[in-house]
Protein backbone atom coordinates (compact mmCIF):
# COMPACT_ATOMS: atom_id res chain seq x y z
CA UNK A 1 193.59 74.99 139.16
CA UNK A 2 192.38 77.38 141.70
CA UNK A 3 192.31 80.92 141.30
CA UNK A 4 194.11 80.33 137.85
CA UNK A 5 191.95 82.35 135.07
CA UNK A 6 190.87 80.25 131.25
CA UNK A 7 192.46 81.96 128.74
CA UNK A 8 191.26 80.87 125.36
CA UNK A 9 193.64 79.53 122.95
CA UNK A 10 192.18 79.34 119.67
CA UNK A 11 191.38 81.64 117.40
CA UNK A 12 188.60 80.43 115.26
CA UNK A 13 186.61 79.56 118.76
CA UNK A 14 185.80 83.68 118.40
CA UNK A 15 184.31 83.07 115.10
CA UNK A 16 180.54 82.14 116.16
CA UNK A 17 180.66 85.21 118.99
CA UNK A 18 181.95 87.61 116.26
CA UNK A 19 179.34 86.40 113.09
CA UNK A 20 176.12 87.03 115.86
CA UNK A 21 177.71 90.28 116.07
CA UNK A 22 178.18 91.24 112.66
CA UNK A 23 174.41 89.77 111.87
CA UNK A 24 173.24 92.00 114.87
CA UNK A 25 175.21 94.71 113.69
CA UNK A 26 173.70 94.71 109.97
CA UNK A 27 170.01 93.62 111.08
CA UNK A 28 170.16 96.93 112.85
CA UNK A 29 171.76 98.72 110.10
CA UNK A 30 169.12 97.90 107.82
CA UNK A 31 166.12 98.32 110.50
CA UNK A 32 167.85 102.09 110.86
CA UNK A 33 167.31 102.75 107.22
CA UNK A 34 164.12 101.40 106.74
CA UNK A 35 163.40 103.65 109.58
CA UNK A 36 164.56 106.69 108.12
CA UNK A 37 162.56 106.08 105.26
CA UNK A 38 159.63 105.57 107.12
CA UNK A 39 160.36 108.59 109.07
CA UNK A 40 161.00 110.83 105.84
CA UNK A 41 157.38 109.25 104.20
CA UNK A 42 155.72 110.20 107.25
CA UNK A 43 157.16 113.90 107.27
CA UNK A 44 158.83 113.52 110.93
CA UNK A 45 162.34 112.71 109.71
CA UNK A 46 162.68 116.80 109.12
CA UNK A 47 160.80 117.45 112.47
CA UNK A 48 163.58 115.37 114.14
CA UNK A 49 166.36 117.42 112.04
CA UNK A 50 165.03 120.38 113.85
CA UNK A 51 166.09 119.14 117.03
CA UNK A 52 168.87 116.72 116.66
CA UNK A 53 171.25 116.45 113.67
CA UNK A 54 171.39 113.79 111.27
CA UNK A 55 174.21 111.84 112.87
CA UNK A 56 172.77 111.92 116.36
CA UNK A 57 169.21 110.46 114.89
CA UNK A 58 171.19 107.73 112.98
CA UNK A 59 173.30 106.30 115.76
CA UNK A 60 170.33 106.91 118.15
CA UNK A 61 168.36 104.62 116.26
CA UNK A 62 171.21 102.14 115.97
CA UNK A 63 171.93 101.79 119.74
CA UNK A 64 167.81 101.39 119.99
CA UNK A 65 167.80 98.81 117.54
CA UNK A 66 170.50 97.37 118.86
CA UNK A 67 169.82 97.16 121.77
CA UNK A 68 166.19 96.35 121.79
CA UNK A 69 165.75 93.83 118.35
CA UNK A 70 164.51 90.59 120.14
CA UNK A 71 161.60 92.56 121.64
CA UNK A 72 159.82 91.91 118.06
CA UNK A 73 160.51 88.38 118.12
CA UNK A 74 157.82 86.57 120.13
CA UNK A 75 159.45 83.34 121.41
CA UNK A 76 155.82 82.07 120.56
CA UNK A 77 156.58 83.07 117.14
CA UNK A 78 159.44 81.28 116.27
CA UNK A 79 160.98 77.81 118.80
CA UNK A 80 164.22 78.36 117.62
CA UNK A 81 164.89 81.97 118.30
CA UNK A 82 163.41 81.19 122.23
């Protein structure tokens, strides 16, 4: 078996990878439009549109939340998020 590469087989083995995804995916989502609500009560959401456009400020703040959503989550917080 040396040198020879895994491949897996199954399928449904994908499953768990792809429903952390899709949670991540739709955590963010609704982060970004609390956000933007936020952003708009605060009166900087049409500051931003000055400089970016609307598109660019939405996926910007989906890569960020993406990216950067366990940095909220103490690991003191919660034992089974550590």
């Amino acid at each position: 078996m040396d040198g020879e590469i895994m491949k897996n087989t199954y399928l449904f083995s994908y499953l768990p990878i792809i429903s952390i995804l899709l949670f991540s995916l739709s955590f963010a989502i609704y982060g970004e439009m609390q956000m933007l609500k936020l952003f708009g009560n605060l009166g900087i959401y049409q500051g931003m549109l000055e400089f970016f456009s609307e598109a660019g400020i939405k996926l910007a703040l989906l890569i960020v939340l993406l990216l950067f959503r366990r940095l909220s989550v103490k690991p003191h917080q919660s034992k089974w998020l550590a």
